[in-house]
PDB file of N, CA and C in Angstrom:
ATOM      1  N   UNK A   1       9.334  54.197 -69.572  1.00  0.00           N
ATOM      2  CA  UNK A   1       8.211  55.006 -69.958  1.00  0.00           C
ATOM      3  C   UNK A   1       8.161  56.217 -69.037  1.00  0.00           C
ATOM      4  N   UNK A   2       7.812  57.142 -69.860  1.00  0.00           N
ATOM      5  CA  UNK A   2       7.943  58.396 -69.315  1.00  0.00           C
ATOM      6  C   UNK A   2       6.010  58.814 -68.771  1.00  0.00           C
ATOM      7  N   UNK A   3       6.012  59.375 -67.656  1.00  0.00           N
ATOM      8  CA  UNK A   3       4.443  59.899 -66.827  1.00  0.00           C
ATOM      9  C   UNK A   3       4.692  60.942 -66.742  1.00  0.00           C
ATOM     10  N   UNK A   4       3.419  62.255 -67.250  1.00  0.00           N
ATOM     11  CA  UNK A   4       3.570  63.430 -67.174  1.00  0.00           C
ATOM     12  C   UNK A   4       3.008  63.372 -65.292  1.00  0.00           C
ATOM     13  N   UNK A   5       3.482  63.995 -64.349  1.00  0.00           N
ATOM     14  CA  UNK A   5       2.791  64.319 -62.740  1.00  0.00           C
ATOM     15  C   UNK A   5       1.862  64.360 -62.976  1.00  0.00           C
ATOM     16  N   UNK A   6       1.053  65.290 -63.659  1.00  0.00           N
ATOM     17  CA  UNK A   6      -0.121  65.419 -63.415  1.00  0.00           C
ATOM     18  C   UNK A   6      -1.076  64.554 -63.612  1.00  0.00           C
ATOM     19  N   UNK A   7      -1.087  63.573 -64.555  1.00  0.00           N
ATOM     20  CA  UNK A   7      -1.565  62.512 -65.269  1.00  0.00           C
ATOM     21  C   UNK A   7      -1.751  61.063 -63.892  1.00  0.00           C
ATOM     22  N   UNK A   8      -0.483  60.982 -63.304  1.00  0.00           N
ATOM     23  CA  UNK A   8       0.204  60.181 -62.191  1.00  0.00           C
ATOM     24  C   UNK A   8      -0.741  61.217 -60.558  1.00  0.00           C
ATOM     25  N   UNK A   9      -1.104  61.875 -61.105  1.00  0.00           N
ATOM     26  CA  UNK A   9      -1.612  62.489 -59.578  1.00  0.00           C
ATOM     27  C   UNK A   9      -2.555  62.517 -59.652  1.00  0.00           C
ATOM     28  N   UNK A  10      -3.377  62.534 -61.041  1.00  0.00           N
ATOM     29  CA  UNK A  10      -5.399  62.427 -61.225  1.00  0.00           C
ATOM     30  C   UNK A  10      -5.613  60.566 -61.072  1.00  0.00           C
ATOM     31  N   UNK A  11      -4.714  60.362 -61.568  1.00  0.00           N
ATOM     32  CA  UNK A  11      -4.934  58.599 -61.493  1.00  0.00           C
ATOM     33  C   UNK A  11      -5.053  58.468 -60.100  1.00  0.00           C
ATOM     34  N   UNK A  12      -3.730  58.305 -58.878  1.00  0.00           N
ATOM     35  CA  UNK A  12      -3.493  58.112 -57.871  1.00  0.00           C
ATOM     36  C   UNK A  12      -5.184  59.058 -56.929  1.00  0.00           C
ATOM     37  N   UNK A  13      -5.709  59.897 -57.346  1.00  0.00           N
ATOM     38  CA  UNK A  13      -6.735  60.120 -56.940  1.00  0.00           C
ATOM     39  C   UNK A  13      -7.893  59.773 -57.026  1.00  0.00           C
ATOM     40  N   UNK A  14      -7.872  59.347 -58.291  1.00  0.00           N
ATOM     41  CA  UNK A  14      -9.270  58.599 -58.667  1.00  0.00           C
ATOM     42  C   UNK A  14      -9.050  56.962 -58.750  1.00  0.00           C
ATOM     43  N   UNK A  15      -8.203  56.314 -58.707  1.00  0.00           N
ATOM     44  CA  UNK A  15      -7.984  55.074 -58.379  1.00  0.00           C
ATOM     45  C   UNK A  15      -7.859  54.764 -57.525  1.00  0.00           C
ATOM     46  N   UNK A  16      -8.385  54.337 -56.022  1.00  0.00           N
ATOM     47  CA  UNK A  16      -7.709  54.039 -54.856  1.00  0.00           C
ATOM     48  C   UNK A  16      -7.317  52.503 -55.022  1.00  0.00           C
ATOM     49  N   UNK A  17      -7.588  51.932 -55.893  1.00  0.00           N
ATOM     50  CA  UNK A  17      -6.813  50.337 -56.073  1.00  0.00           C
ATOM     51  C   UNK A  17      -5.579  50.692 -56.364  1.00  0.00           C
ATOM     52  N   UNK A  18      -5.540  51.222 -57.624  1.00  0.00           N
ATOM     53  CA  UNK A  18      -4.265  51.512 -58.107  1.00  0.00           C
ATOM     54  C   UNK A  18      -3.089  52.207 -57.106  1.00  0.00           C
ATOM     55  N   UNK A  19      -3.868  53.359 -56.475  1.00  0.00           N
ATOM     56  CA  UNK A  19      -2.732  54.075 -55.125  1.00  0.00           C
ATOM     57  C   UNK A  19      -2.830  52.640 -54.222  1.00  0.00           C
ATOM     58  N   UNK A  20      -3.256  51.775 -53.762  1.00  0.00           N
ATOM     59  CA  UNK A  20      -2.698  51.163 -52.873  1.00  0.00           C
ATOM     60  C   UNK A  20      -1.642  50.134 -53.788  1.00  0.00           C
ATOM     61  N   UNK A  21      -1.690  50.145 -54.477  1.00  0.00           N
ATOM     62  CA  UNK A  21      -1.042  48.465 -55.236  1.00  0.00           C
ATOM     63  C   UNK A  21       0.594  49.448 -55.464  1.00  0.00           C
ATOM     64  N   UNK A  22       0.355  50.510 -56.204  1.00  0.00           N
ATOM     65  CA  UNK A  22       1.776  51.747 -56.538  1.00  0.00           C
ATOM     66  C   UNK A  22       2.372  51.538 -55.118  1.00  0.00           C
ATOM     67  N   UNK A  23       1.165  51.576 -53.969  1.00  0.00           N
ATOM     68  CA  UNK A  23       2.195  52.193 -52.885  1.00  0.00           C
ATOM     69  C   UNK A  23       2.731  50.636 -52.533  1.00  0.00           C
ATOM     70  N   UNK A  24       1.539  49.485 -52.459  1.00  0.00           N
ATOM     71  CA  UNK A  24       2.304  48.795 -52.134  1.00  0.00           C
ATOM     72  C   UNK A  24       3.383  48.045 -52.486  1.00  0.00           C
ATOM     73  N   UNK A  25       3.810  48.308 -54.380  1.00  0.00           N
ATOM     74  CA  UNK A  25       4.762  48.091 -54.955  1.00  0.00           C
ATOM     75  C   UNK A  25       6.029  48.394 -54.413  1.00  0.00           C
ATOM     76  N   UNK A  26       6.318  50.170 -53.925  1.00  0.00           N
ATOM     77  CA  UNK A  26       7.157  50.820 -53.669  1.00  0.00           C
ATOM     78  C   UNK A  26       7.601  50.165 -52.169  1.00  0.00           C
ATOM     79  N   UNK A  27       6.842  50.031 -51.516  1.00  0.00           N
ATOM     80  CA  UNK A  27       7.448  49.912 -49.945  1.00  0.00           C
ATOM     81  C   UNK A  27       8.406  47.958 -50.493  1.00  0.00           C
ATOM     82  N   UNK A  28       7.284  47.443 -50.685  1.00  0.00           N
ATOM     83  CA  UNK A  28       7.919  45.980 -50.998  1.00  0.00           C
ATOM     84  C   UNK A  28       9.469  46.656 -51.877  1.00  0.00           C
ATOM     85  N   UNK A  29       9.482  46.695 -52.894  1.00  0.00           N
ATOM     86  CA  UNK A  29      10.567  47.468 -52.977  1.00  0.00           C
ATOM     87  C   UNK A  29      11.789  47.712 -52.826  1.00  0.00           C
ATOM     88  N   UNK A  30      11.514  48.652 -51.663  1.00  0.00           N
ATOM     89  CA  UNK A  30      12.536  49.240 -50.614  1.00  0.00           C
ATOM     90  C   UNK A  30      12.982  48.397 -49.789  1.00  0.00           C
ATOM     91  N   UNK A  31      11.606  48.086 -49.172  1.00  0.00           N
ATOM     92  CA  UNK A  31      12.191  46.933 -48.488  1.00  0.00           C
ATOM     93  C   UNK A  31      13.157  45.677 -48.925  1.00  0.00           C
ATOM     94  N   UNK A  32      13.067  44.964 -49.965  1.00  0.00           N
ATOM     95  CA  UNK A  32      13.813  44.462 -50.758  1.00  0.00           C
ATOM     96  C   UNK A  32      15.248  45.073 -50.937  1.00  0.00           C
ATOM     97  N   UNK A  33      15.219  45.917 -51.567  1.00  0.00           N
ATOM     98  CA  UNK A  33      16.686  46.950 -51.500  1.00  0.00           C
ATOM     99  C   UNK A  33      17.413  47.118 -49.964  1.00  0.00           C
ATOM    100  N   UNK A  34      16.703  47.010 -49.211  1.00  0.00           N
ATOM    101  CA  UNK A  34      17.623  47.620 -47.750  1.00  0.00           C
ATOM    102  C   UNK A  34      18.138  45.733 -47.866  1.00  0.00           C
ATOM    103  N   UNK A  35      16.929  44.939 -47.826  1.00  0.00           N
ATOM    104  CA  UNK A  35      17.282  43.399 -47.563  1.00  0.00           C
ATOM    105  C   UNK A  35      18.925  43.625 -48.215  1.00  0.00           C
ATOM    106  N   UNK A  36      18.499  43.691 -49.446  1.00  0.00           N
ATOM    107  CA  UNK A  36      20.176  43.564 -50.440  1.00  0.00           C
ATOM    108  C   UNK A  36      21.286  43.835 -49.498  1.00  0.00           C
ATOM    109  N   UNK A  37      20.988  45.547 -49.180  1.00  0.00           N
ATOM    110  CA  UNK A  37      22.124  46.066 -48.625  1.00  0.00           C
ATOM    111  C   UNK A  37      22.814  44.993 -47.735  1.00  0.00           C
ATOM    112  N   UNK A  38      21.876  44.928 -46.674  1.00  0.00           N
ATOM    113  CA  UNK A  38      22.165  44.423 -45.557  1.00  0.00           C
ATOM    114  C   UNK A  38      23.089  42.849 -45.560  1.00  0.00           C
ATOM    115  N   UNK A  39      22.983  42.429 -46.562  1.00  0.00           N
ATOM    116  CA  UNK A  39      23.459  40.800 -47.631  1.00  0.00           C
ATOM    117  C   UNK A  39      24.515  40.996 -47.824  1.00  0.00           C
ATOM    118  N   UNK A  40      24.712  41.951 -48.826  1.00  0.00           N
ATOM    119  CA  UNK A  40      25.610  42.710 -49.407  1.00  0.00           C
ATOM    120  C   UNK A  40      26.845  42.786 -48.065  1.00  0.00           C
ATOM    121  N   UNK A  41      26.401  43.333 -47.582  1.00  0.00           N
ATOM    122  CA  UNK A  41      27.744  44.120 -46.275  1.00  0.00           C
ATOM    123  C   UNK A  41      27.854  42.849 -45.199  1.00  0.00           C
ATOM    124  N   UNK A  42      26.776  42.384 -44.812  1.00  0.00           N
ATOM    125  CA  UNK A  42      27.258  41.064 -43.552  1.00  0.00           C
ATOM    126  C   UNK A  42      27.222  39.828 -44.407  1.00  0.00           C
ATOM    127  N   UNK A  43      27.351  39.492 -45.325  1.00  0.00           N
ATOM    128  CA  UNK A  43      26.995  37.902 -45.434  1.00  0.00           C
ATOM    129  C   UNK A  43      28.127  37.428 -46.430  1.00  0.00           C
ATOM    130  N   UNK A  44      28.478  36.398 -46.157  1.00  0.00           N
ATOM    131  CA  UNK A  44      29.276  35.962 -47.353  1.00  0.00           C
ATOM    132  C   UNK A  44      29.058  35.402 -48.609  1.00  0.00           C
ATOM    133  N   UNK A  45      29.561  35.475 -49.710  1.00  0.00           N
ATOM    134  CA  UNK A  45      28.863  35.352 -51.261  1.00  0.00           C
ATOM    135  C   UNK A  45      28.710  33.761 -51.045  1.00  0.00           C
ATOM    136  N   UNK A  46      28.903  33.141 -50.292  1.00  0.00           N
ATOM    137  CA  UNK A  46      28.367  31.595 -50.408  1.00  0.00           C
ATOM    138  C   UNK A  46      26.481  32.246 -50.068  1.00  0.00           C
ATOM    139  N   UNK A  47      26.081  32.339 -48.916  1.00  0.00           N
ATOM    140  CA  UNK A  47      25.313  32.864 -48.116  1.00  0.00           C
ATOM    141  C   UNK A  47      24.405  33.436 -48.831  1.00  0.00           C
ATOM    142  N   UNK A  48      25.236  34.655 -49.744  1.00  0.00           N
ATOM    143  CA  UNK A  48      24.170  35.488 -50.681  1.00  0.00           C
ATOM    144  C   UNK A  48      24.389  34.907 -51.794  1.00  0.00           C
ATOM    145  N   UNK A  49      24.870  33.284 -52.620  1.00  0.00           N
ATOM    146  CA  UNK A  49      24.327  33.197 -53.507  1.00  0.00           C
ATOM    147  C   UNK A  49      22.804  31.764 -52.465  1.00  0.00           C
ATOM    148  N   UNK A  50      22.774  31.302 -51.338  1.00  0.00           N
ATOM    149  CA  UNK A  50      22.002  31.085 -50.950  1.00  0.00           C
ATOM    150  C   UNK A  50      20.513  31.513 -50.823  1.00  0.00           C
ATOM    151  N   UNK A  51      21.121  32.560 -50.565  1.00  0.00           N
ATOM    152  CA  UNK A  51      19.866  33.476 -50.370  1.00  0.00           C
ATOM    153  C   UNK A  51      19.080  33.914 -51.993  1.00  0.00           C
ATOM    154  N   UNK A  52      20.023  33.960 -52.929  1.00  0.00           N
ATOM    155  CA  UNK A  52      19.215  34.154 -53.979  1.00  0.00           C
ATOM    156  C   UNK A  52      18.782  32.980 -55.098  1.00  0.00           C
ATOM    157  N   UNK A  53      19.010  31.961 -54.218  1.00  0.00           N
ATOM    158  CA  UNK A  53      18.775  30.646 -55.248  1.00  0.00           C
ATOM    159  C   UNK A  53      16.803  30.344 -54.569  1.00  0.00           C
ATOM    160  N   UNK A  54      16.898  30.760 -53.072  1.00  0.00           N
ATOM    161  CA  UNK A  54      15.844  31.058 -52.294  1.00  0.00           C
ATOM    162  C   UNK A  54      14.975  31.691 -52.924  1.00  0.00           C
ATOM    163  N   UNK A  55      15.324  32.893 -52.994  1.00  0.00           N
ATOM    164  CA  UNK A  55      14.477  34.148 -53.383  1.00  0.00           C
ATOM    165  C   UNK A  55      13.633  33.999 -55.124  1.00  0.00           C
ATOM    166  N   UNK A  56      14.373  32.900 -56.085  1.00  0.00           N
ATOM    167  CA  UNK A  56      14.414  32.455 -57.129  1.00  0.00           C
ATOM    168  C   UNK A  56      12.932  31.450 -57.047  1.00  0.00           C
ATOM    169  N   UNK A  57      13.548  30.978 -56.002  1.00  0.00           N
ATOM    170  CA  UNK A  57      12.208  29.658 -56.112  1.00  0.00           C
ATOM    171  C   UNK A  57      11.319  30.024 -54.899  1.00  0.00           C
ATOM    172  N   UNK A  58      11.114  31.174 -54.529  1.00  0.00           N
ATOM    173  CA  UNK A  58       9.870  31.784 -54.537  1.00  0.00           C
ATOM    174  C   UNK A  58       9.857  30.977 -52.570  1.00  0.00           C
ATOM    175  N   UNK A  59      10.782  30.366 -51.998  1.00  0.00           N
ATOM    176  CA  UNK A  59      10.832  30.371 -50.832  1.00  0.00           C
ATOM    177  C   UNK A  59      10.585  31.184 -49.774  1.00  0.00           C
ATOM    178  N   UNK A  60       9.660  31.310 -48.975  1.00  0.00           N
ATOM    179  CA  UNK A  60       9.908  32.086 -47.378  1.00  0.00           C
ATOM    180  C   UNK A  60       8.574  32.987 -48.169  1.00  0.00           C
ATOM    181  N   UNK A  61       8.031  33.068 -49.412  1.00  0.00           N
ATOM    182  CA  UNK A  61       7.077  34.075 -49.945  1.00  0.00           C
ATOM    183  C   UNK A  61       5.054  33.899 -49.419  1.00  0.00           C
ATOM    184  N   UNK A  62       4.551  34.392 -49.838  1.00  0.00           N
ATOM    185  CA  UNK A  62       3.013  33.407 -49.105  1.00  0.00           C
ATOM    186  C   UNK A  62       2.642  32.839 -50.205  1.00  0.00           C
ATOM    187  N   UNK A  63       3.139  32.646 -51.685  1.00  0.00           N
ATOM    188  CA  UNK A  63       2.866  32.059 -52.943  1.00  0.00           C
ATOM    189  C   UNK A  63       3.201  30.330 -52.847  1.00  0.00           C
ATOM    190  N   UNK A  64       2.757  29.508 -53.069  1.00  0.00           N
ATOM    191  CA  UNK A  64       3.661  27.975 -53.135  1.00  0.00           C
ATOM    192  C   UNK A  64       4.845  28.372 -53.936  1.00  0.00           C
ATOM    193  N   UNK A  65       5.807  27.545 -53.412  1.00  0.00           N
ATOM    194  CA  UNK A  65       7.327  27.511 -53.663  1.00  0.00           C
ATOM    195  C   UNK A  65       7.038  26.757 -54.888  1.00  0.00           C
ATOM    196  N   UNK A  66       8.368  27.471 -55.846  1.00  0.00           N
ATOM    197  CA  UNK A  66       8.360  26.826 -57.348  1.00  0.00           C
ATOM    198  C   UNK A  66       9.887  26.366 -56.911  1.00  0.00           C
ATOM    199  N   UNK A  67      10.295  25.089 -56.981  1.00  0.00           N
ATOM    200  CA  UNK A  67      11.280  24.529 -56.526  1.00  0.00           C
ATOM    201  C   UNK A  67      12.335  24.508 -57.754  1.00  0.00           C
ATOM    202  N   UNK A  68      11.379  24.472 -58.844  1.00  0.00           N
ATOM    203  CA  UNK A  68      12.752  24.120 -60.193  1.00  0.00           C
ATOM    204  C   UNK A  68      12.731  25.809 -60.515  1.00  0.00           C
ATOM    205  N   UNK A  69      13.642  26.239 -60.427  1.00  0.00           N
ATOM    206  CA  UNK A  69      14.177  27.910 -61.443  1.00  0.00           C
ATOM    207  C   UNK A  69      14.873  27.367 -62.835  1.00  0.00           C
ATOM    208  N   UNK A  70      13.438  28.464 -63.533  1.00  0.00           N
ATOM    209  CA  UNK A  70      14.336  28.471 -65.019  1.00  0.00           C
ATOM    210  C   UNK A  70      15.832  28.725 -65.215  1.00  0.00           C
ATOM    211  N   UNK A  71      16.074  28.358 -66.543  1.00  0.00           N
ATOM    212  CA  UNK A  71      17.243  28.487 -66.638  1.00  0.00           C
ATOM    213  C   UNK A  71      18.150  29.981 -66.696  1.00  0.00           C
ATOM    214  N   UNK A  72      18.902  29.990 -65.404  1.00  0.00           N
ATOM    215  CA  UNK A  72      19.853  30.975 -65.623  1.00  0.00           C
ATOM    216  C   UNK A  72      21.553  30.401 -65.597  1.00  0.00           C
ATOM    217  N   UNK A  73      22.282  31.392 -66.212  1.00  0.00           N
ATOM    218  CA  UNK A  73      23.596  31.353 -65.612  1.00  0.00           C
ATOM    219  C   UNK A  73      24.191  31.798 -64.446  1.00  0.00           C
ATOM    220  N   UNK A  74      25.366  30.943 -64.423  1.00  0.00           N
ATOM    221  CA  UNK A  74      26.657  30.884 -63.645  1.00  0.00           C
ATOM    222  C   UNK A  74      26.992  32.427 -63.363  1.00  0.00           C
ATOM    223  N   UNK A  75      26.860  32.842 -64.696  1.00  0.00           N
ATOM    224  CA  UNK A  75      27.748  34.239 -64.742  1.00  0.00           C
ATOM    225  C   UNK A  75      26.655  35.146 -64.314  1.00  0.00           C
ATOM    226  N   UNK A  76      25.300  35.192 -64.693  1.00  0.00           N
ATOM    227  CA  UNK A  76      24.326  36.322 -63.887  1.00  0.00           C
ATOM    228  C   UNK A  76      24.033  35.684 -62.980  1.00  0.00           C
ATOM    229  N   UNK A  77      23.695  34.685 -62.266  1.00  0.00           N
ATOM    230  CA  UNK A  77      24.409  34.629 -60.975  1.00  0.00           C
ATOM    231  C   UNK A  77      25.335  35.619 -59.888  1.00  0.00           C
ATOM    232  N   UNK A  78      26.485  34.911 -60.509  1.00  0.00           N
ATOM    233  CA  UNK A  78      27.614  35.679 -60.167  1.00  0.00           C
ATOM    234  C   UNK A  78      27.438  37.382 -60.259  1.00  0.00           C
ATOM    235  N   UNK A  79      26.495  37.909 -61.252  1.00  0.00           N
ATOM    236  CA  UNK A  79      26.157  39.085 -61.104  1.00  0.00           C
ATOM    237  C   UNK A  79      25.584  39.959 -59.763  1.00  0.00           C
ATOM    238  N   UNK A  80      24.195  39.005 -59.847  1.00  0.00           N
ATOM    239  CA  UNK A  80      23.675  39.173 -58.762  1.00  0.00           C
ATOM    240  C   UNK A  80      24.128  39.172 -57.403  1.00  0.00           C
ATOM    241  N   UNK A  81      24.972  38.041 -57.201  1.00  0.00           N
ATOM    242  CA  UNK A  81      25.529  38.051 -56.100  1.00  0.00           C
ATOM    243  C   UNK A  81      26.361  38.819 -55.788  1.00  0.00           C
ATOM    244  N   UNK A  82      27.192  39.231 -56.944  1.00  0.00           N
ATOM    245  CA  UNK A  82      28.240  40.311 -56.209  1.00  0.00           C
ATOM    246  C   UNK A  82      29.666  39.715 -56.452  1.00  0.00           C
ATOM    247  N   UNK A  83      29.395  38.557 -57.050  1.00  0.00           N
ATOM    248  CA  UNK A  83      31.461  37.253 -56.946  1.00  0.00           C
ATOM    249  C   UNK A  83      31.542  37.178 -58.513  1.00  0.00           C
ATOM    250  N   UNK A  84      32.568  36.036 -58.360  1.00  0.00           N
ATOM    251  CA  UNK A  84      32.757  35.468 -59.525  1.00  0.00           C
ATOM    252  C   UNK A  84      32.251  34.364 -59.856  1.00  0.00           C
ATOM    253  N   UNK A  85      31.948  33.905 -61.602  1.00  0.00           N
ATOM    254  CA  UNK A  85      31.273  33.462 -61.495  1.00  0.00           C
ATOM    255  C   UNK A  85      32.301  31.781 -61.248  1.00  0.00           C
ATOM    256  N   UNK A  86      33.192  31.722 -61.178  1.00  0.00           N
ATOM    257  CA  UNK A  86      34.238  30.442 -60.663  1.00  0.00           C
ATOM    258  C   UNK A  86      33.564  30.127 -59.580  1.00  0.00           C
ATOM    259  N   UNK A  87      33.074  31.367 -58.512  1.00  0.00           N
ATOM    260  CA  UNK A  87      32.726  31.077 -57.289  1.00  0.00           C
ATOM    261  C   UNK A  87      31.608  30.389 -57.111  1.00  0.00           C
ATOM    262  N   UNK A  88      30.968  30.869 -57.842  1.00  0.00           N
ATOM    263  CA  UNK A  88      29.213  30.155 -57.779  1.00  0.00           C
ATOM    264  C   UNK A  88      29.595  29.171 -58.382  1.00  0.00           C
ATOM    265  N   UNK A  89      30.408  28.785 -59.357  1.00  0.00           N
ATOM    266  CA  UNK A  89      30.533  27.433 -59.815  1.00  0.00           C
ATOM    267  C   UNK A  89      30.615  26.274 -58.360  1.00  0.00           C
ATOM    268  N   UNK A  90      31.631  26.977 -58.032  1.00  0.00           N
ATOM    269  CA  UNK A  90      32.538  26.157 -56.624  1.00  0.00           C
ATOM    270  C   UNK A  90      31.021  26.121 -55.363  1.00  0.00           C
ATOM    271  N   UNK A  91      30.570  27.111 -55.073  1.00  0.00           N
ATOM    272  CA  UNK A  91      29.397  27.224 -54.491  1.00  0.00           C
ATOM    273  C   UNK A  91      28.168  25.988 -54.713  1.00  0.00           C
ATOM    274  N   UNK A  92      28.048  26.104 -56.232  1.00  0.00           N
ATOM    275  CA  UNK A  92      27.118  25.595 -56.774  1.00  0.00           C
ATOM    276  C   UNK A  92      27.249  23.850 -56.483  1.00  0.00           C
ATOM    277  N   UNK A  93      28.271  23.394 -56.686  1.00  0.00           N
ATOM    278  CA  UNK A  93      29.081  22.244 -56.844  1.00  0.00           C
ATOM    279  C   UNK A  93      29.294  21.755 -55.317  1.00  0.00           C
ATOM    280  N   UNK A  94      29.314  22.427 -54.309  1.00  0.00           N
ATOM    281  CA  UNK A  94      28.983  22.395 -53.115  1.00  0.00           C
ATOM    282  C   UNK A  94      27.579  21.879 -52.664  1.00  0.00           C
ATOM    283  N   UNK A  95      26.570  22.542 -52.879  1.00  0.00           N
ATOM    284  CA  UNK A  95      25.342  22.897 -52.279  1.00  0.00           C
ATOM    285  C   UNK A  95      24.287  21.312 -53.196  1.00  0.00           C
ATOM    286  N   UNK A  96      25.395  21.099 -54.534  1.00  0.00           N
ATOM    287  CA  UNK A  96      24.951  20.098 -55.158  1.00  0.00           C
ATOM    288  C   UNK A  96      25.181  18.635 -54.362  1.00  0.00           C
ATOM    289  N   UNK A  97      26.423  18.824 -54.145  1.00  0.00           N
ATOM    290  CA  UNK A  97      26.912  17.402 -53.081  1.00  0.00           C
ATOM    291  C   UNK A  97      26.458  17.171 -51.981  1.00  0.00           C
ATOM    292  N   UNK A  98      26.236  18.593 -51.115  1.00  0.00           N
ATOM    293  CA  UNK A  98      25.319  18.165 -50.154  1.00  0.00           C
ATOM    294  C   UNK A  98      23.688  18.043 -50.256  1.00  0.00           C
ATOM    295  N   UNK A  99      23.287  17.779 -51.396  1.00  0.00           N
ATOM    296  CA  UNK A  99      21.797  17.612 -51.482  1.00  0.00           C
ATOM    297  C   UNK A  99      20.950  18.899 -51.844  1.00  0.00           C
ATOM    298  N   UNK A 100      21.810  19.596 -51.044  1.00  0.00           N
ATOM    299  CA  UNK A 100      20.596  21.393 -51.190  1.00  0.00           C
ATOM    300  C   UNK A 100      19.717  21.575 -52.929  1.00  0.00           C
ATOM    301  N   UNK A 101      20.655  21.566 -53.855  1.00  0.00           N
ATOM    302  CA  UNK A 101      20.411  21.539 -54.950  1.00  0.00           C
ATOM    303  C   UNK A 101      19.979  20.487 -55.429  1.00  0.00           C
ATOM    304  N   UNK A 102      19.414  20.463 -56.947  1.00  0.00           N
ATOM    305  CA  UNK A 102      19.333  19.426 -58.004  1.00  0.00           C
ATOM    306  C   UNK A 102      19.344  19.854 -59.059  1.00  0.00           C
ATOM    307  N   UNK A 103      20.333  19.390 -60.243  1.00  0.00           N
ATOM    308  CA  UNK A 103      20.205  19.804 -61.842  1.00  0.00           C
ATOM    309  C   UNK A 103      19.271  18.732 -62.708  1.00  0.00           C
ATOM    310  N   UNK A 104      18.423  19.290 -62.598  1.00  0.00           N
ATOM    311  CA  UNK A 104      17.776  18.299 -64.076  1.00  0.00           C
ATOM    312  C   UNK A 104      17.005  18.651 -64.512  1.00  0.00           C
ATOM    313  N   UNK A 105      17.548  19.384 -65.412  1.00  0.00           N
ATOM    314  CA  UNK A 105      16.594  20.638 -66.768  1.00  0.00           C
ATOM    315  C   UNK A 105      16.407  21.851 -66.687  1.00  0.00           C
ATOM    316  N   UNK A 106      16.610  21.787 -65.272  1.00  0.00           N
ATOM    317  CA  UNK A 106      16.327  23.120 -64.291  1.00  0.00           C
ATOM    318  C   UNK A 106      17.220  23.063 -63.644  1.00  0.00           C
ATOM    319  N   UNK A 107      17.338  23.964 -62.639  1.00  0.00           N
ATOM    320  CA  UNK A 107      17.687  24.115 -61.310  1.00  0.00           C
ATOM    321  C   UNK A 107      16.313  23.877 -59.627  1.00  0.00           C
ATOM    322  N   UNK A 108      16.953  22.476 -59.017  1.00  0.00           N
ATOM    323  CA  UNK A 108      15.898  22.442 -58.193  1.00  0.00           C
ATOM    324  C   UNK A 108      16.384  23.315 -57.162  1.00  0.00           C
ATOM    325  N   UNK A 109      15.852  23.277 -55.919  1.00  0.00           N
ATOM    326  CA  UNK A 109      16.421  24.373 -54.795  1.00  0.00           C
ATOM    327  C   UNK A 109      15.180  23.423 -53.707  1.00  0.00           C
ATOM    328  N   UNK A 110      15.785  22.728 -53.109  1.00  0.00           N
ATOM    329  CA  UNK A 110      15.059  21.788 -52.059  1.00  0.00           C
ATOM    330  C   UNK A 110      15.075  23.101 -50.841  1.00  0.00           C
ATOM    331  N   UNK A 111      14.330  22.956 -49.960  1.00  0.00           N
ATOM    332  CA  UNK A 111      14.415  23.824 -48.766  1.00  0.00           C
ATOM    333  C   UNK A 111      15.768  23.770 -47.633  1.00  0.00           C
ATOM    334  N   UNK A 112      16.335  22.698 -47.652  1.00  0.00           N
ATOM    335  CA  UNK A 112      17.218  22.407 -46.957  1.00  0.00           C
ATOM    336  C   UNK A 112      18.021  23.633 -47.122  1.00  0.00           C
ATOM    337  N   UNK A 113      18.427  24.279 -47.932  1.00  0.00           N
ATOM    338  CA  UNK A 113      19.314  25.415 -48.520  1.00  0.00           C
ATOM    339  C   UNK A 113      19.207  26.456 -47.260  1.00  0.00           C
ATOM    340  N   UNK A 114      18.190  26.670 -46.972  1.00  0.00           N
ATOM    341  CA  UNK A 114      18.269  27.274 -45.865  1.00  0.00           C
ATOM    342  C   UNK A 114      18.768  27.246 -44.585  1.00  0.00           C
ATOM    343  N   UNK A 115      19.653  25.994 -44.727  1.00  0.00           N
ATOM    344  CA  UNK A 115      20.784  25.609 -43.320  1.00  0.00           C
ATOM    345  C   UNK A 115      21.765  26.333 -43.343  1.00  0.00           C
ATOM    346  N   UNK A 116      22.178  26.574 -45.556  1.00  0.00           N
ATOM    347  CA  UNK A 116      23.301  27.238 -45.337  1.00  0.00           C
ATOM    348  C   UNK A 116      23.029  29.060 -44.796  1.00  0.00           C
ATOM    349  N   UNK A 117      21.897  29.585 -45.217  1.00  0.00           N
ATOM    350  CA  UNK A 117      21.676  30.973 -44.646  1.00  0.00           C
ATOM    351  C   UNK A 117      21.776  31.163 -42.809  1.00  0.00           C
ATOM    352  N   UNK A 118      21.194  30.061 -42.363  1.00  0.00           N
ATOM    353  CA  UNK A 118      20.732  29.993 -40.834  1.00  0.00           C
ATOM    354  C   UNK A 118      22.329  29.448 -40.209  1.00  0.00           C
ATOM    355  N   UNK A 119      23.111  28.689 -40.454  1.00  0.00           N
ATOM    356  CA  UNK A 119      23.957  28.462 -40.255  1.00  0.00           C
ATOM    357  C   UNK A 119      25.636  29.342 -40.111  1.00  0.00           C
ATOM    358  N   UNK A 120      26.236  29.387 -39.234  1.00  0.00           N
ATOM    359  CA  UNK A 120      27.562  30.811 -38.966  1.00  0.00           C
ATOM    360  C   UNK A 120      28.351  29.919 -38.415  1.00  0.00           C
TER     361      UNK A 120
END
C-alpha cells in the first residue's frame, strides 16, 4: 500500500499513539535485521536454524512461549536459514534425537534448544 507524506505526517502529528507504536515498530525492526545479519555471518546454519525454531515459538520474547509452531516446511525453513533444505532435514533429525524437538501435529520446540545456540 501506497501513503501519500503528507497524509503519513498529519497522522504522525495528531496521533501520538500511533507515532509511538510506527516508531516502535521500526526500531524493533532494525533491530531484528542487524540480529539476522549478525547470524547470518558468525553462526552456523545448525545454530541459525536453532535460533529460528526459537524465534518461531515465541522463546526469549515477554509473551508466554507457544511451544508447538504451526505447520511449516523443510524447504522454507531452509529458506530462512540460508542452507539446504537436506540440511535442516539432517539438523532437524538431530535436535529430534536429542530431545530438543517434538513432532506431533506440530512442531514442538522444548527450551532445551537453546544449548544448541549457547553451546561452541
Amino acid at each position: 500500500m501506497r501513503l501519500e507524506k503528507a497524509g503519513v505526517v498529519r497522522v504522525l502529528h495528531e496521533q501520538p499513539a500511533f507515532s509511538d507504536l510506527l516508531l516502535h515498530h521500526l526500531l524493533s525492526r532494525n533491530i531484528r535485521i542487524e540480529e539476522d545479519l549478525v547470524d547470518q555471518l558468525f553462526n552456523s546454519s545448525e545454530k541459525r536454524l536453532a535460533r529460528v525454531l526459537l524465534l518461531l515459538a515465541n522463546f526469549g520474547k515477554d509473551g508466554k512461549p507457544e511451544a508447538v509452531i504451526p505447520k511449516i516446511s523443510q524447504e522454507t525453513l531452509a529458506e530462512i536459514v540460508g542452507t539446504t533444505r537436506s540440511r535442516v532435514s539432517l539438523f532437524m533429525n538431530r535436535f529430534r534425537k536429542m530431545g530438543f524437538i517434538h513432532y506431533n501435529g506440530g512442531l514442538e520446540v522444548h527450551s532445551s534448544l537453546l544449548n544448541v545456540i549457547l553451546h561452541d
